[in-house]
C-alpha atoms as a PDB file:
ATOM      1  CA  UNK A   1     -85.934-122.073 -21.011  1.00  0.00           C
ATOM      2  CA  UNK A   2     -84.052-120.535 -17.698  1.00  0.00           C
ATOM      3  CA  UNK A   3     -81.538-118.398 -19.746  1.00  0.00           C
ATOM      4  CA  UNK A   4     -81.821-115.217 -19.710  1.00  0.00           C
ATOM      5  CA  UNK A   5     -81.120-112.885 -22.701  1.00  0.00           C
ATOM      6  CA  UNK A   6     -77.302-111.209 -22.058  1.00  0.00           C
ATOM      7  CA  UNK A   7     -77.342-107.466 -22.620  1.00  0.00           C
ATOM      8  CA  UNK A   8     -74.392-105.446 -23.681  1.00  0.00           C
ATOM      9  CA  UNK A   9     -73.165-103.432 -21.245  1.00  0.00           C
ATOM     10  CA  UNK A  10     -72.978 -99.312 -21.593  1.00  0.00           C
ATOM     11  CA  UNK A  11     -69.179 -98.941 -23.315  1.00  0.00           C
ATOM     12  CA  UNK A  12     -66.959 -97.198 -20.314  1.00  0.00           C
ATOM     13  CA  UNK A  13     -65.170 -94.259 -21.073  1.00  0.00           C
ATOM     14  CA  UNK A  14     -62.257 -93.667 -24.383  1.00  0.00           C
ATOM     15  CA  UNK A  15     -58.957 -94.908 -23.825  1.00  0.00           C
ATOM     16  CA  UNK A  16     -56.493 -93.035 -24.294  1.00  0.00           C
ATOM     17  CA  UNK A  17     -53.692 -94.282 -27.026  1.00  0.00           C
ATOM     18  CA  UNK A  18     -51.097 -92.932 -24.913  1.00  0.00           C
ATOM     19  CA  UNK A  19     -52.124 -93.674 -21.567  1.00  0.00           C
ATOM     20  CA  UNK A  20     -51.298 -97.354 -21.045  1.00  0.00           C
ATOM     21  CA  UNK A  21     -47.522 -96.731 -22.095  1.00  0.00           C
ATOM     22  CA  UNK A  22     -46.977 -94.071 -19.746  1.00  0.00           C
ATOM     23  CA  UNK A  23     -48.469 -96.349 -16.968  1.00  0.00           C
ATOM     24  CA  UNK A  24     -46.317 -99.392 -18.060  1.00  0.00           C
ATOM     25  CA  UNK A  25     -43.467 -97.002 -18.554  1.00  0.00           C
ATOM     26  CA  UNK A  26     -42.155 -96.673 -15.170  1.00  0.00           C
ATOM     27  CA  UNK A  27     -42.620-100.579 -14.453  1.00  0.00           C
ATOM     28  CA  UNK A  28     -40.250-101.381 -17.086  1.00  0.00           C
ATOM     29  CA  UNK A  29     -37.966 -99.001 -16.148  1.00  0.00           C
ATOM     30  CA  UNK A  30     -37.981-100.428 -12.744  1.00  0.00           C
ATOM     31  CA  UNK A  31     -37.614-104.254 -13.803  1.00  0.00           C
ATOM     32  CA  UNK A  32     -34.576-103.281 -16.132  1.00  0.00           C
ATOM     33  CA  UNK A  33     -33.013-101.993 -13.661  1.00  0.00           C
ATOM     34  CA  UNK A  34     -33.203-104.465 -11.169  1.00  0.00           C
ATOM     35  CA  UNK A  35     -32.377-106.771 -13.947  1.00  0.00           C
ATOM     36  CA  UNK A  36     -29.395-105.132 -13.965  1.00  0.00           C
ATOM     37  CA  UNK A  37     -28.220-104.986 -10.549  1.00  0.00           C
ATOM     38  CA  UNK A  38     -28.838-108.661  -9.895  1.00  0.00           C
ATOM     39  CA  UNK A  39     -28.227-110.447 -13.018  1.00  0.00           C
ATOM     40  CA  UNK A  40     -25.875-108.432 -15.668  1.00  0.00           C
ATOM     41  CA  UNK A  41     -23.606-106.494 -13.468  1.00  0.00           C
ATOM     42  CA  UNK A  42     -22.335-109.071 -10.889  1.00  0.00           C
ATOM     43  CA  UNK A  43     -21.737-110.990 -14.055  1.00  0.00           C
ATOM     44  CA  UNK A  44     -19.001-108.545 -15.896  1.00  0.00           C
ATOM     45  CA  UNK A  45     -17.919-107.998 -12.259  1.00  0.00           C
ATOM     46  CA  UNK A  46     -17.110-111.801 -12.356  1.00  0.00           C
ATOM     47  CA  UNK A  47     -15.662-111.926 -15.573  1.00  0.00           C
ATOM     48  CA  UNK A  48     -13.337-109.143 -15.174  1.00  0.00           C
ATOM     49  CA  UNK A  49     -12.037-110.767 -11.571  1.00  0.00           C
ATOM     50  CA  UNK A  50     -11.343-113.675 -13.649  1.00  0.00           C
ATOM     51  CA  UNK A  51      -9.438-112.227 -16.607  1.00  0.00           C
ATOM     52  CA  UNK A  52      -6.875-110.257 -13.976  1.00  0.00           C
ATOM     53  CA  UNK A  53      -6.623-113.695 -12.050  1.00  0.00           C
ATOM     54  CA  UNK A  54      -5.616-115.411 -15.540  1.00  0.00           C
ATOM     55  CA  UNK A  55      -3.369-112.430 -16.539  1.00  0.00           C
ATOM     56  CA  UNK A  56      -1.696-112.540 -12.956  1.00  0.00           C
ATOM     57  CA  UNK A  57      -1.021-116.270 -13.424  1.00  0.00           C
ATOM     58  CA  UNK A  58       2.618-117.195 -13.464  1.00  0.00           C
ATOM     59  CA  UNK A  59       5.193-120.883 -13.005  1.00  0.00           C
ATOM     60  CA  UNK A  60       4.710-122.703  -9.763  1.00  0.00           C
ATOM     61  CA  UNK A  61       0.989-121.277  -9.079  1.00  0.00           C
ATOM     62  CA  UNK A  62      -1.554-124.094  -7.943  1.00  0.00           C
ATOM     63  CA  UNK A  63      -4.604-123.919  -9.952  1.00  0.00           C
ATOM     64  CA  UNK A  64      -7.998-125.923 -10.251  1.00  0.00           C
ATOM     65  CA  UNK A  65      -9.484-126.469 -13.473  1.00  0.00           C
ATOM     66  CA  UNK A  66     -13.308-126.525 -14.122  1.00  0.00           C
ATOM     67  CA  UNK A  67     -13.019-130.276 -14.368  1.00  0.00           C
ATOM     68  CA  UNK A  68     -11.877-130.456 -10.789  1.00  0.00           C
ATOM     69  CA  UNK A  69      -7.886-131.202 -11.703  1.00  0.00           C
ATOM     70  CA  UNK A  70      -5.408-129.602  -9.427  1.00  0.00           C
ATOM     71  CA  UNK A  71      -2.054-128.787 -10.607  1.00  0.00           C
ATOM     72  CA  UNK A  72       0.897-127.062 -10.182  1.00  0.00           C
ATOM     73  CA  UNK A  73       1.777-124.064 -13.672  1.00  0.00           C
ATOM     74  CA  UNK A  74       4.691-125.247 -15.178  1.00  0.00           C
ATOM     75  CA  UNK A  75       4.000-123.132 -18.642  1.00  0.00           C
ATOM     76  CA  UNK A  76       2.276-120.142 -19.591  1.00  0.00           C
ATOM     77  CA  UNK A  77       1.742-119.228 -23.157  1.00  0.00           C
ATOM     78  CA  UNK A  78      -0.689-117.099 -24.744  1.00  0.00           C
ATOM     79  CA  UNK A  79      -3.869-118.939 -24.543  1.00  0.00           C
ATOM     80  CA  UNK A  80      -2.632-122.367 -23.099  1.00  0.00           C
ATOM     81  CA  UNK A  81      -0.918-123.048 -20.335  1.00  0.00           C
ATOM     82  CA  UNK A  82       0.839-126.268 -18.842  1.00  0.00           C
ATOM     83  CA  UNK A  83      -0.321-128.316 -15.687  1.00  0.00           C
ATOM     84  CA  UNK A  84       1.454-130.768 -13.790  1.00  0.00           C
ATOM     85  CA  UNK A  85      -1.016-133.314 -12.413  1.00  0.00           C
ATOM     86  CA  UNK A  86       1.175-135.593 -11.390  1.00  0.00           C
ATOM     87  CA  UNK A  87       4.893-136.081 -11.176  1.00  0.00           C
ATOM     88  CA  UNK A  88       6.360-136.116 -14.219  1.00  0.00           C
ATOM     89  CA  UNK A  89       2.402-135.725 -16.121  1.00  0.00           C
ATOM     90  CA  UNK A  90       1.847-132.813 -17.906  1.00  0.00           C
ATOM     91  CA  UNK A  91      -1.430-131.400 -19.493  1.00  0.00           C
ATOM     92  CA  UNK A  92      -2.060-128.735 -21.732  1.00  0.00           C
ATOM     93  CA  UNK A  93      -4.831-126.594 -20.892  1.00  0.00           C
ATOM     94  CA  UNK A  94      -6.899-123.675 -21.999  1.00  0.00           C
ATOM     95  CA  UNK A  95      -6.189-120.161 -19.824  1.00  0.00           C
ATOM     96  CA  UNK A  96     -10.155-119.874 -19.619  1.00  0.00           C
ATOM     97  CA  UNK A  97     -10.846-123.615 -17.522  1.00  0.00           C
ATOM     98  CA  UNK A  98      -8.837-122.252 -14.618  1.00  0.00           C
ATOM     99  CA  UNK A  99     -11.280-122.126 -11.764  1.00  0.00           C
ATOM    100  CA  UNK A 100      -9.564-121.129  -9.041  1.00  0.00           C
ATOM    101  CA  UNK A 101      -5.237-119.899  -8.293  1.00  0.00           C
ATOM    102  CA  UNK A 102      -4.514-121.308  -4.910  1.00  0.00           C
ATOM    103  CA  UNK A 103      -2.168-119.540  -2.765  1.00  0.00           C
ATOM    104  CA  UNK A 104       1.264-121.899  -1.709  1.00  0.00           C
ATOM    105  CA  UNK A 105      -0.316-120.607   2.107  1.00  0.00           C
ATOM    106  CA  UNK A 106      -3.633-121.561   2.041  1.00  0.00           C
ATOM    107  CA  UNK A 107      -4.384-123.876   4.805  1.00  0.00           C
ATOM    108  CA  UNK A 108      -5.931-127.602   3.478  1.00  0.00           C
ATOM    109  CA  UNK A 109      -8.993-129.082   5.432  1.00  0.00           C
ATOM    110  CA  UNK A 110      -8.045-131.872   7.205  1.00  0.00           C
ATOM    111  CA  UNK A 111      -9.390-135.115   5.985  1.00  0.00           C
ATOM    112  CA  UNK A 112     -10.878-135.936   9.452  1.00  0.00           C
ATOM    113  CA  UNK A 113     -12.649-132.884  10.261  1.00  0.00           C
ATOM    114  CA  UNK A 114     -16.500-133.361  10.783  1.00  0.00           C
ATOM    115  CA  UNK A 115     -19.594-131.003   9.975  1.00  0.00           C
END
């Protein structure tokens, strides 16, 4: 009763086949790139820091392991190594859960200190 018959509009002009990939073109271009500068290349920059810091490893270094362990090196093979976590406690670990080599010089936070 109050509706009012919908007319189709006039059809706008042709698109082009072509002309909605050249416009998206650039865009993607841009968002790879960025992609790439924040995501994939700090990444292998990360990787690579850690395979020189496993293949500069050697006896007596202090390492952390992913779990959180801290140990002293007391055997490096190939892909294994051996941690002291204790006196007299060994642990055989893989090269690639080393976190972090500590340097013997590296000052510890004192257990006192506040925020």
């Amino acid at each position: 009763m109050f509706a009012t018959p919908a007319f189709a509009q006039a059809a706008g002009a042709a698109a082009t086949p072509g002309g909605d990939l050249l416009t998206m073109l650039p865009m993607m271009l841009i968002l790879f790139g960025a992609m790439y500068f924040f995501m994939i290349r700090p990444q292998s920059q990360r990787a690579k820091q850690h395979k020189a810091m496993l293949t500069n490893l050697k006896r007596n270094d202090t390492v952390v392991l992913s779990s959180g362990l801290v140990g002293k090196v007391t055997r490096i093979e190939d892909a294994e190594i051996m941690v002291e976590v204790a006196t007299g406690v060994n642990v055989r670990v893989v090269k690639a859960m080393i976190a972090e080599v500590r340097v013997k010089g590296e000052p510890a936070p004192a257990n006192d200190a506040k925020s």
